[in-house]
PDB file of N, CA and C in Angstrom:
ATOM      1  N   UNK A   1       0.848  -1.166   0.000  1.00  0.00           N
ATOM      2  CA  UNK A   1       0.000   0.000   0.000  1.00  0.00           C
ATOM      3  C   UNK A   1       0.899   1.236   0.000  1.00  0.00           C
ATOM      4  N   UNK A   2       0.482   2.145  -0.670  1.00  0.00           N
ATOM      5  CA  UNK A   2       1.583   3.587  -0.586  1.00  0.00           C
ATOM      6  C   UNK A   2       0.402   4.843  -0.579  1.00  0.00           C
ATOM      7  N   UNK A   3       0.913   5.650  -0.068  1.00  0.00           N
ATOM      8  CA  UNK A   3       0.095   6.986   0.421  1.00  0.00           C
ATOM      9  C   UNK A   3       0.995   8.150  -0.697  1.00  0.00           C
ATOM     10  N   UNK A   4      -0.194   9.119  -0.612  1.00  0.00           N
ATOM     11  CA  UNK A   4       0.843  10.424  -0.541  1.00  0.00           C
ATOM     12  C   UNK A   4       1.252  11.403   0.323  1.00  0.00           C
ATOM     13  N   UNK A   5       2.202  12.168   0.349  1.00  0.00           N
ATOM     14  CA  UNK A   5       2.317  13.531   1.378  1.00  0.00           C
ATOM     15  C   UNK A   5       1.800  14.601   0.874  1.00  0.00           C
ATOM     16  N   UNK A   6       1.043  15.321   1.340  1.00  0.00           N
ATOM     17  CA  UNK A   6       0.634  16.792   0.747  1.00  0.00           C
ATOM     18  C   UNK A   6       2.470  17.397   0.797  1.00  0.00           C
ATOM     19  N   UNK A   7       2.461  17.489  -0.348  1.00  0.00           N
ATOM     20  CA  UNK A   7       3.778  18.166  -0.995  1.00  0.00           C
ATOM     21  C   UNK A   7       3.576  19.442  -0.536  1.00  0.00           C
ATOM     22  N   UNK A   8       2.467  20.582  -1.239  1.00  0.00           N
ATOM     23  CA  UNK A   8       1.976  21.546  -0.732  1.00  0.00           C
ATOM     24  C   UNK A   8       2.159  22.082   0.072  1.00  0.00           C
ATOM     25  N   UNK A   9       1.558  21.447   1.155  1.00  0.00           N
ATOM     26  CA  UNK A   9       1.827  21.514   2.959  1.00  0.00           C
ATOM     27  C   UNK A   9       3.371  21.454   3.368  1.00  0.00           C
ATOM     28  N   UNK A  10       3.537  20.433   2.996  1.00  0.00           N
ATOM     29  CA  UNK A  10       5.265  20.619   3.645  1.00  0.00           C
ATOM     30  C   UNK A  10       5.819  21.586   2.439  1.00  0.00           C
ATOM     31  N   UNK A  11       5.653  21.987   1.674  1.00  0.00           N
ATOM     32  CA  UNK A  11       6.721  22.909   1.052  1.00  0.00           C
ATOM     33  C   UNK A  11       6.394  24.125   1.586  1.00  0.00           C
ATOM     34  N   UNK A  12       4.948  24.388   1.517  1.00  0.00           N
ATOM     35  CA  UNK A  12       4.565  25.670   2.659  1.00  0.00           C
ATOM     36  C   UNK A  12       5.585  26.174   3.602  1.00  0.00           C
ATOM     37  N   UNK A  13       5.363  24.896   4.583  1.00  0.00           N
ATOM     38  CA  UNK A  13       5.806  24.954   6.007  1.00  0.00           C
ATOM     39  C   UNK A  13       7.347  25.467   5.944  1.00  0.00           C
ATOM     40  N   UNK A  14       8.248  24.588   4.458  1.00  0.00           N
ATOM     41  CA  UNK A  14       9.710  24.790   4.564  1.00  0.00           C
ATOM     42  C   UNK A  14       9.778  26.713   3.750  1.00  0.00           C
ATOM     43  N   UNK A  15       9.090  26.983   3.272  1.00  0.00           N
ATOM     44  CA  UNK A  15       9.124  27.747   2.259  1.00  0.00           C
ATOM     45  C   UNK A  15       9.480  29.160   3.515  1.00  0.00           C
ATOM     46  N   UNK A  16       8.012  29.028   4.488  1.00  0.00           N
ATOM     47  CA  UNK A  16       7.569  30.049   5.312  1.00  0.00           C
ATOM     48  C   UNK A  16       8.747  30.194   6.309  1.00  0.00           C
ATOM     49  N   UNK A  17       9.850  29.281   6.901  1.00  0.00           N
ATOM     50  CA  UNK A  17      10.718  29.284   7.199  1.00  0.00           C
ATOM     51  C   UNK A  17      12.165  29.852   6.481  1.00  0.00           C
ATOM     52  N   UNK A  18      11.967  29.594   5.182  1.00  0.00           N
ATOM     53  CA  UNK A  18      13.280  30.143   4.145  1.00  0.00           C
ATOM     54  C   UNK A  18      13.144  31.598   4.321  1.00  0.00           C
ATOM     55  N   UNK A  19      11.918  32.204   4.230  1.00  0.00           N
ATOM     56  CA  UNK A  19      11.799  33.099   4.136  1.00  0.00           C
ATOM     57  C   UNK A  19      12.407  34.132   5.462  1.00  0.00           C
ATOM     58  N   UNK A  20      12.779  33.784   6.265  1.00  0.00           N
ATOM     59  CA  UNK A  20      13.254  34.056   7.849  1.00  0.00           C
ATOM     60  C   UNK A  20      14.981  33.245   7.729  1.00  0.00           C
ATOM     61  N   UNK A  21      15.278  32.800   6.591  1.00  0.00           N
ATOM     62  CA  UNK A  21      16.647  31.804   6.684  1.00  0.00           C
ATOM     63  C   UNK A  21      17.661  32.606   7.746  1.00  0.00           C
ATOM     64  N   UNK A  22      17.561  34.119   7.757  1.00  0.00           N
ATOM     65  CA  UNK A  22      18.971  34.919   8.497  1.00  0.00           C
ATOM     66  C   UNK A  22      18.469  34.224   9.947  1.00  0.00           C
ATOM     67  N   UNK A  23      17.628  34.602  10.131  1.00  0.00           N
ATOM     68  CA  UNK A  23      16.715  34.353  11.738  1.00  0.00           C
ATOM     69  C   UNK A  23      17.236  32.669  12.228  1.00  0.00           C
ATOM     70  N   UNK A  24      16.735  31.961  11.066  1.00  0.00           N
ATOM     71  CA  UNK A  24      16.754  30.584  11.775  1.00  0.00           C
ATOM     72  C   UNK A  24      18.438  30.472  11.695  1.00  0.00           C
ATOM     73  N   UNK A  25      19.129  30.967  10.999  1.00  0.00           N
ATOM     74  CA  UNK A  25      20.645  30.186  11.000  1.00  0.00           C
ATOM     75  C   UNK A  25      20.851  31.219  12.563  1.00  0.00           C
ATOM     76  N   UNK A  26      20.670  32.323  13.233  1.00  0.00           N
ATOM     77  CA  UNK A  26      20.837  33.010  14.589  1.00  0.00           C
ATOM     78  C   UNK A  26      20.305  32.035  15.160  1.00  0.00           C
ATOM     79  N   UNK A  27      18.932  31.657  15.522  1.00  0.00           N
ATOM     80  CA  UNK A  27      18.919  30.494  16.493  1.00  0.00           C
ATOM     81  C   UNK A  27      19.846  29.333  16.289  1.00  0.00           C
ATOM     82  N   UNK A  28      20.157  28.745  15.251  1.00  0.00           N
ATOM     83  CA  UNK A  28      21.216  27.802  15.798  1.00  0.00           C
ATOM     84  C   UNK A  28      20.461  26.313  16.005  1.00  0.00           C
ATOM     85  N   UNK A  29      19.305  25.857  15.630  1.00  0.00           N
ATOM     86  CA  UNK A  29      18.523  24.819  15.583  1.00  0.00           C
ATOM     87  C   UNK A  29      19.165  23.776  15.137  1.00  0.00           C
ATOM     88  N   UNK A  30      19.108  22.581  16.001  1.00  0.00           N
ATOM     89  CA  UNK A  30      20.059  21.509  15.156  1.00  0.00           C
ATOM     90  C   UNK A  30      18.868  20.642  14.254  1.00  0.00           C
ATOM     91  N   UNK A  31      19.314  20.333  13.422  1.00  0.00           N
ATOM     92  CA  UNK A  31      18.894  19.551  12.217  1.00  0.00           C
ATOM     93  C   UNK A  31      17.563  18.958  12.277  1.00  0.00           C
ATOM     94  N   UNK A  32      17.869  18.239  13.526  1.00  0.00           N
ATOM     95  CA  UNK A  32      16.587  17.372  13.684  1.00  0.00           C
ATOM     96  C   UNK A  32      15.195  18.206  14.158  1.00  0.00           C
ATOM     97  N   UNK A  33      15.598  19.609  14.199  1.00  0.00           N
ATOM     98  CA  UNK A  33      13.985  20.483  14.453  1.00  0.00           C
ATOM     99  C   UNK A  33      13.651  20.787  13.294  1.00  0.00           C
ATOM    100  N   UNK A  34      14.447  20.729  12.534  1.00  0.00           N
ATOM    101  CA  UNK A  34      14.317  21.142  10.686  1.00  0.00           C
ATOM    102  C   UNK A  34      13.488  19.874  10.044  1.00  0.00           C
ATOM    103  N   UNK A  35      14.164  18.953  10.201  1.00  0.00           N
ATOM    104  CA  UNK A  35      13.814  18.083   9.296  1.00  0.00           C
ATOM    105  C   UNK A  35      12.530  17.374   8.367  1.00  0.00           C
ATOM    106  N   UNK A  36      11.879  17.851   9.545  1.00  0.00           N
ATOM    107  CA  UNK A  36      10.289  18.230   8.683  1.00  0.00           C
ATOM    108  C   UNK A  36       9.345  18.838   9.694  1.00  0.00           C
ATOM    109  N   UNK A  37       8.091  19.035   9.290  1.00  0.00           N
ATOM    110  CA  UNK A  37       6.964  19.633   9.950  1.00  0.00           C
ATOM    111  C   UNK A  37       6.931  19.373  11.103  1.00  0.00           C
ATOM    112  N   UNK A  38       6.486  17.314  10.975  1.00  0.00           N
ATOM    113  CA  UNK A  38       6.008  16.770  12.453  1.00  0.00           C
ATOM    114  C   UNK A  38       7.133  17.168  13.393  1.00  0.00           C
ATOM    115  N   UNK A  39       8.865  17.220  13.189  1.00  0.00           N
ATOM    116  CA  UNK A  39       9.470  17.528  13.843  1.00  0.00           C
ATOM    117  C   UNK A  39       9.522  19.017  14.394  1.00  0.00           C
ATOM    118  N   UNK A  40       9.437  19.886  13.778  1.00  0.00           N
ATOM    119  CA  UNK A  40       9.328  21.204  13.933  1.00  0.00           C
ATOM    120  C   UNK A  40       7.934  21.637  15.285  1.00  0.00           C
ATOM    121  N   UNK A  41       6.791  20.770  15.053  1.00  0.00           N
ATOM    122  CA  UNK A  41       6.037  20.973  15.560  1.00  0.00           C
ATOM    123  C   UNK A  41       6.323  20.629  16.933  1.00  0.00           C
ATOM    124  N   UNK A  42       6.959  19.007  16.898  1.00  0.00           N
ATOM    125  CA  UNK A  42       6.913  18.473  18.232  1.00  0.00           C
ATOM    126  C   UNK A  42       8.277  19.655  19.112  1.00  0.00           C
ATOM    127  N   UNK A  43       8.900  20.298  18.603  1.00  0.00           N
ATOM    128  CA  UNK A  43       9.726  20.955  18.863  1.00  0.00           C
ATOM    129  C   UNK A  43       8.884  22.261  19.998  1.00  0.00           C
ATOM    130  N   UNK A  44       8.065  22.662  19.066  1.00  0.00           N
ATOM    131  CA  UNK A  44       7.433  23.946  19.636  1.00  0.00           C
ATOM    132  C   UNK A  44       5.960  23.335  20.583  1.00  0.00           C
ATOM    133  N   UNK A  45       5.866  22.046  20.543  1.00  0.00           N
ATOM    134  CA  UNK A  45       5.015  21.945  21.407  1.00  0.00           C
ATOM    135  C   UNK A  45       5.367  21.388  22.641  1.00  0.00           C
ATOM    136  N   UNK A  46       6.506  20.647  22.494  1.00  0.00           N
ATOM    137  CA  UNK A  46       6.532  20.253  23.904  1.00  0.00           C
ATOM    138  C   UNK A  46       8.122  20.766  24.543  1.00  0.00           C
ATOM    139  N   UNK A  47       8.422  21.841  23.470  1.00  0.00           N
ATOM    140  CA  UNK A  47       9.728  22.658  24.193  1.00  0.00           C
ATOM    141  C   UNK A  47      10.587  21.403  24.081  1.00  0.00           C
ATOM    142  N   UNK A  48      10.973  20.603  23.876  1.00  0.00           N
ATOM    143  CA  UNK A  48      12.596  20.108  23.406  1.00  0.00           C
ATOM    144  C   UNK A  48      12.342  19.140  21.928  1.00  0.00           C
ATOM    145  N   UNK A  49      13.449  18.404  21.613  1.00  0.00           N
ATOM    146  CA  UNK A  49      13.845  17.990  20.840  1.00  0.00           C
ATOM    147  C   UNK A  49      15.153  16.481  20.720  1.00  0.00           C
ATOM    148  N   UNK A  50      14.949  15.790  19.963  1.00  0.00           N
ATOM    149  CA  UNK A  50      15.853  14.562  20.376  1.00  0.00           C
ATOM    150  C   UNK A  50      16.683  14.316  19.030  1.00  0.00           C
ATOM    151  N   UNK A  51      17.868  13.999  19.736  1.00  0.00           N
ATOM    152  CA  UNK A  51      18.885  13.725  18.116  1.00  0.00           C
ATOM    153  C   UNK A  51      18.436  12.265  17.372  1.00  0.00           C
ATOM    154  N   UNK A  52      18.972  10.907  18.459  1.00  0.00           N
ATOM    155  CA  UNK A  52      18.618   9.703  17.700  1.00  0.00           C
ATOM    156  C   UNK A  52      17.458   9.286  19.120  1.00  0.00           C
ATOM    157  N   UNK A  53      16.703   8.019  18.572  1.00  0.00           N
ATOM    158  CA  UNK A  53      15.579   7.936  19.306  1.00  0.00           C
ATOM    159  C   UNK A  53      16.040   7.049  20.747  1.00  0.00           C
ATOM    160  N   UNK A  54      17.454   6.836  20.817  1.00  0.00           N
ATOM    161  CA  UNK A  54      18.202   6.125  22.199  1.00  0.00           C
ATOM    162  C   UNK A  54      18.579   7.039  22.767  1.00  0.00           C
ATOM    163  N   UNK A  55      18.904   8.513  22.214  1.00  0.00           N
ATOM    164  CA  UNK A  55      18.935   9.701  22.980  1.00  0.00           C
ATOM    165  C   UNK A  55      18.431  10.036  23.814  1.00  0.00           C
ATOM    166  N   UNK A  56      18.686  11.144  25.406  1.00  0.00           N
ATOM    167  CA  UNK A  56      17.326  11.814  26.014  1.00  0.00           C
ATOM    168  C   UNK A  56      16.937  13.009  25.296  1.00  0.00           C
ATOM    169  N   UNK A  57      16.125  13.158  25.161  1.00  0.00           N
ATOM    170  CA  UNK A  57      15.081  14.646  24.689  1.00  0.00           C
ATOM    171  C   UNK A  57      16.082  15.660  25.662  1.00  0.00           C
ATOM    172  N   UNK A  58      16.681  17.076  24.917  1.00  0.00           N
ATOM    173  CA  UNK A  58      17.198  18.064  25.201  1.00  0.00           C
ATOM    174  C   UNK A  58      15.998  19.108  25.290  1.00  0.00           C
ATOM    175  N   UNK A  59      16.147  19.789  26.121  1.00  0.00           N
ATOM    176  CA  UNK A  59      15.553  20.774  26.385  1.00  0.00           C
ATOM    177  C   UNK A  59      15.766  22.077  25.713  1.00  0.00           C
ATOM    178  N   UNK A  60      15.068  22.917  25.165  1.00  0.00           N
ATOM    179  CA  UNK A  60      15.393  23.602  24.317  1.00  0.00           C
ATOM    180  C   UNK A  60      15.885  24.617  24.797  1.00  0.00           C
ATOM    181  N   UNK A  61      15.583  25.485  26.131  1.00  0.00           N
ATOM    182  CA  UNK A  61      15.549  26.785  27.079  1.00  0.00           C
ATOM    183  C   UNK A  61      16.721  26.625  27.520  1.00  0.00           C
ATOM    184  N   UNK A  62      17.234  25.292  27.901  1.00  0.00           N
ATOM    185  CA  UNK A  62      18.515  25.100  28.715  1.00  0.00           C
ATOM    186  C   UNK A  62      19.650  25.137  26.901  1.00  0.00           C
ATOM    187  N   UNK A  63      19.337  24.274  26.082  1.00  0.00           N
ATOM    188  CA  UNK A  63      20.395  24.370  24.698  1.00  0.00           C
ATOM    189  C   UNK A  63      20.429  25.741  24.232  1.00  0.00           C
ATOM    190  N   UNK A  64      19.463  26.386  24.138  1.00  0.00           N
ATOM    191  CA  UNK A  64      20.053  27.780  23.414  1.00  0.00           C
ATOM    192  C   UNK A  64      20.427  29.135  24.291  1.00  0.00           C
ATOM    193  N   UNK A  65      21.173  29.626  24.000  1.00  0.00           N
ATOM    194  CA  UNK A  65      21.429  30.650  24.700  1.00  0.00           C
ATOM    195  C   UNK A  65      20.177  31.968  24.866  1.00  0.00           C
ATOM    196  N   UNK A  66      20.607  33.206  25.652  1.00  0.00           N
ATOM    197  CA  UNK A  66      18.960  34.256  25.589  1.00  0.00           C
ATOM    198  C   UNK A  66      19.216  34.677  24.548  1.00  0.00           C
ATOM    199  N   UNK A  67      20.137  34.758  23.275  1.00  0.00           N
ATOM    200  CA  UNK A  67      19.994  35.481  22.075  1.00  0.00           C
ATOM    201  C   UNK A  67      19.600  34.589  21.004  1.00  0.00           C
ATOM    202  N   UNK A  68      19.991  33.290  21.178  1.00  0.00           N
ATOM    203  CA  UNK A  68      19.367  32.400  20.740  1.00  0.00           C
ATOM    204  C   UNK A  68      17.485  32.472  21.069  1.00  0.00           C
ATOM    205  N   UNK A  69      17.203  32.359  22.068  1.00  0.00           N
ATOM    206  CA  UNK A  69      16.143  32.455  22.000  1.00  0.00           C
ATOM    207  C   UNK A  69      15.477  33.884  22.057  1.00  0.00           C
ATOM    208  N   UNK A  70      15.681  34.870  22.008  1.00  0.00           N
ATOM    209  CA  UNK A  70      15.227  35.662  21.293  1.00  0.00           C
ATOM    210  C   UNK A  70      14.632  36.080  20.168  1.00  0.00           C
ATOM    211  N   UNK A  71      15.971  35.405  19.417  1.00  0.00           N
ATOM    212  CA  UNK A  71      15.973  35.262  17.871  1.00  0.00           C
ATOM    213  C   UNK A  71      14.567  34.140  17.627  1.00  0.00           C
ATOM    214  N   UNK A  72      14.809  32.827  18.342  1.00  0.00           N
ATOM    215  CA  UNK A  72      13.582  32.168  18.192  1.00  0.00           C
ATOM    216  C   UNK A  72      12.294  32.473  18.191  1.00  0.00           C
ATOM    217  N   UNK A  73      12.324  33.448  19.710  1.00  0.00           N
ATOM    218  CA  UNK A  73      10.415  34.524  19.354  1.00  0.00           C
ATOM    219  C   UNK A  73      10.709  35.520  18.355  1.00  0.00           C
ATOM    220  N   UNK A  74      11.400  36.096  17.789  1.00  0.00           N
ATOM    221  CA  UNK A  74      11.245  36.994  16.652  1.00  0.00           C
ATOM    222  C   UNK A  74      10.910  35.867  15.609  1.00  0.00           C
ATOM    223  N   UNK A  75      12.020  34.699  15.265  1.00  0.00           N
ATOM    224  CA  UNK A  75      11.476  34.104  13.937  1.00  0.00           C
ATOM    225  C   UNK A  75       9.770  33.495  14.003  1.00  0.00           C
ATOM    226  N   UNK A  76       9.661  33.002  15.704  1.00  0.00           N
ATOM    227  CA  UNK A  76       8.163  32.254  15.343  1.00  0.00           C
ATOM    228  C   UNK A  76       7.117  33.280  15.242  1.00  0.00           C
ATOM    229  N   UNK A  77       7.603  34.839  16.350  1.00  0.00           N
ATOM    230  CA  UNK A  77       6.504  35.894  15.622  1.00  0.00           C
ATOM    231  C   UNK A  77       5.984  36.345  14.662  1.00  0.00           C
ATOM    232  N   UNK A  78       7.271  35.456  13.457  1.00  0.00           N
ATOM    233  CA  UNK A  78       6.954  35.608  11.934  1.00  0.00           C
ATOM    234  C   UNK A  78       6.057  34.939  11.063  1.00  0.00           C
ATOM    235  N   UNK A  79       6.523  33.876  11.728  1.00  0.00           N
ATOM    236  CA  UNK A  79       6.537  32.557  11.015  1.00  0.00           C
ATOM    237  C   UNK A  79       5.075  31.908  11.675  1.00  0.00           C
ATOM    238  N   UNK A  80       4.783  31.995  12.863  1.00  0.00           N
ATOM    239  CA  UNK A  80       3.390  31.152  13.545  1.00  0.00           C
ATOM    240  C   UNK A  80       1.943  32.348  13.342  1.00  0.00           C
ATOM    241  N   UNK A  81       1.204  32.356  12.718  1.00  0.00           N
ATOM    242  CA  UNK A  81       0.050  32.966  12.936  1.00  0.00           C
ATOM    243  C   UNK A  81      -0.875  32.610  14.342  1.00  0.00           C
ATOM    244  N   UNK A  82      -1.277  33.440  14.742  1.00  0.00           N
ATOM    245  CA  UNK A  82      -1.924  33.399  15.867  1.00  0.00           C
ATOM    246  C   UNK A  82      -3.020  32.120  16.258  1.00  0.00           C
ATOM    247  N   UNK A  83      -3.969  31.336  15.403  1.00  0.00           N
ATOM    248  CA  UNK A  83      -3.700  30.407  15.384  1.00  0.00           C
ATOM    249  C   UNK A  83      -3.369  29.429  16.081  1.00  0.00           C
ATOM    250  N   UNK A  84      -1.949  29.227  14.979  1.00  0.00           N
ATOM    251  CA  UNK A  84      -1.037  28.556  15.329  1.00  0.00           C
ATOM    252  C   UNK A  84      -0.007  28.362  16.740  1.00  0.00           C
ATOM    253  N   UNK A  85       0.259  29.565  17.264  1.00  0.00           N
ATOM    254  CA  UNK A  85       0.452  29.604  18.193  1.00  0.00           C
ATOM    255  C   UNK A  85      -0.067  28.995  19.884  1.00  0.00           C
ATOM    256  N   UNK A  86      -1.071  28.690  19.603  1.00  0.00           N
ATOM    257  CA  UNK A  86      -2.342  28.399  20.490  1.00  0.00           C
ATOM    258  C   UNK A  86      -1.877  26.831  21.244  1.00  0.00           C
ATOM    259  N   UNK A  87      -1.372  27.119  21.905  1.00  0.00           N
ATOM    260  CA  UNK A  87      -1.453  25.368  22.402  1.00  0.00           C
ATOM    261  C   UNK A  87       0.247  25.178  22.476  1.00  0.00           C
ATOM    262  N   UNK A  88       1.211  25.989  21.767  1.00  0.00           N
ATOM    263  CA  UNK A  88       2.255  25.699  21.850  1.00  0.00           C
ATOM    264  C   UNK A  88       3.451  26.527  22.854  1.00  0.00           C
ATOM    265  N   UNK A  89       3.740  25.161  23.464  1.00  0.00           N
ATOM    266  CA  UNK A  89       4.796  25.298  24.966  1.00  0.00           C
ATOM    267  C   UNK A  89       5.435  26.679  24.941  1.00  0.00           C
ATOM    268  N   UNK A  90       6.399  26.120  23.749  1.00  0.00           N
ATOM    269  CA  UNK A  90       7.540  26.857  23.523  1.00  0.00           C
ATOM    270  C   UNK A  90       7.433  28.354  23.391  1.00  0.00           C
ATOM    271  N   UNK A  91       6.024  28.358  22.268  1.00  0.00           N
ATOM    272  CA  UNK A  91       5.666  29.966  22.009  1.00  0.00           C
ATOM    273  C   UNK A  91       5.682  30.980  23.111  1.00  0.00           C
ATOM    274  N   UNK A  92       4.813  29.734  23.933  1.00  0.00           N
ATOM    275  CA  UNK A  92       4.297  30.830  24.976  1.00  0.00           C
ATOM    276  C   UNK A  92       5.157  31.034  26.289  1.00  0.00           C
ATOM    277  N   UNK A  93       5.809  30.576  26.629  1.00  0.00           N
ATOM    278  CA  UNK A  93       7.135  30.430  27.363  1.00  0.00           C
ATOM    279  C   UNK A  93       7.923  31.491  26.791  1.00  0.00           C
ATOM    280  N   UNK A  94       8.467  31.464  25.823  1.00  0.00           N
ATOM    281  CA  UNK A  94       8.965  32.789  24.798  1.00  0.00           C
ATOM    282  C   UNK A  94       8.538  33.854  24.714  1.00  0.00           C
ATOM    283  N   UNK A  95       7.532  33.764  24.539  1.00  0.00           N
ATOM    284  CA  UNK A  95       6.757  35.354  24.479  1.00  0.00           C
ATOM    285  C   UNK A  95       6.478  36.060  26.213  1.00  0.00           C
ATOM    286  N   UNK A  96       5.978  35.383  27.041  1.00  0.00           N
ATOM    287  CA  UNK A  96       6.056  35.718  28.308  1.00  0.00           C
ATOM    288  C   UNK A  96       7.515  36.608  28.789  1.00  0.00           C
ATOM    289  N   UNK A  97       8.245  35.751  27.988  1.00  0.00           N
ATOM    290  CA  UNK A  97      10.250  35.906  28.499  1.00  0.00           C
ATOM    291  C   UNK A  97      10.300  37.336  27.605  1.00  0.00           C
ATOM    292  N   UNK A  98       9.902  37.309  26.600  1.00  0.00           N
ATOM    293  CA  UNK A  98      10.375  38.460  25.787  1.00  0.00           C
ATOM    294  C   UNK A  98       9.579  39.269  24.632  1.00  0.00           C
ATOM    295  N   UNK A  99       8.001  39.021  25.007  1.00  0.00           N
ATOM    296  CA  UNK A  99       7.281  40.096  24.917  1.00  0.00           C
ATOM    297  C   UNK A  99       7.550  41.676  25.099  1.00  0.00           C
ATOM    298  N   UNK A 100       7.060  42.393  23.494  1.00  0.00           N
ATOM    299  CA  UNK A 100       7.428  43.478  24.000  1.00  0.00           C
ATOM    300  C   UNK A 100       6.402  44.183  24.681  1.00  0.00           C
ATOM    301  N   UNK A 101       6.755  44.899  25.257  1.00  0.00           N
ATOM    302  CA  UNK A 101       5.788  45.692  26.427  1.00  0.00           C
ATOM    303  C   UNK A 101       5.387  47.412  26.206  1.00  0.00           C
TER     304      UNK A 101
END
């Protein structure tokens, strides 16, 4: 049996990110938050990320530095529509930290 991927969708998702490329190479994201959507997502929803699956899950707040994550709420202020934002750890942890006021 074989499926398809909405091509669409994930080119979206990578596209809406290119478009921010200066931003994301400042955060400093390792590979495996890139590598596709579902990863990207599980990234911003439950705040960390894992290299191989015998790995422990890294924490994202403790891996990047505050300019690092800075850079991270500027790129997702770009990049997440409101929405989207809704439900996710990371966003809102971020924005609390460095909301402007």
């Amino acid at each position: 049996m074989s499926f398809r991927r909405n091509g669409k969708k994930a080119n979206s998702w990578r596209h809406r990110l290119e478009r921010y490329a200066e931003l994301v190479q400042q955060v400093g994201l390792p590979d495996v938050v890139l590598q596709d959507e579902h990863a990207w997502n599980f990234f911003l929803q439950e705040g960390c990320f894992q290299g191989a699956k015998s790995t422990p899950l890294v924490d994202a707040l403790s891996f990047l530095s505050e300019q690092q994550q800075r850079a991270l709420h500027e790129l997702l202020s770009n990049v997440l529509s409101e929405d989207e934002r809704i439900g996710k750890t990371l966003w809102t942890i971020l924005d609390a930290r460095f909301r402007k006021k």
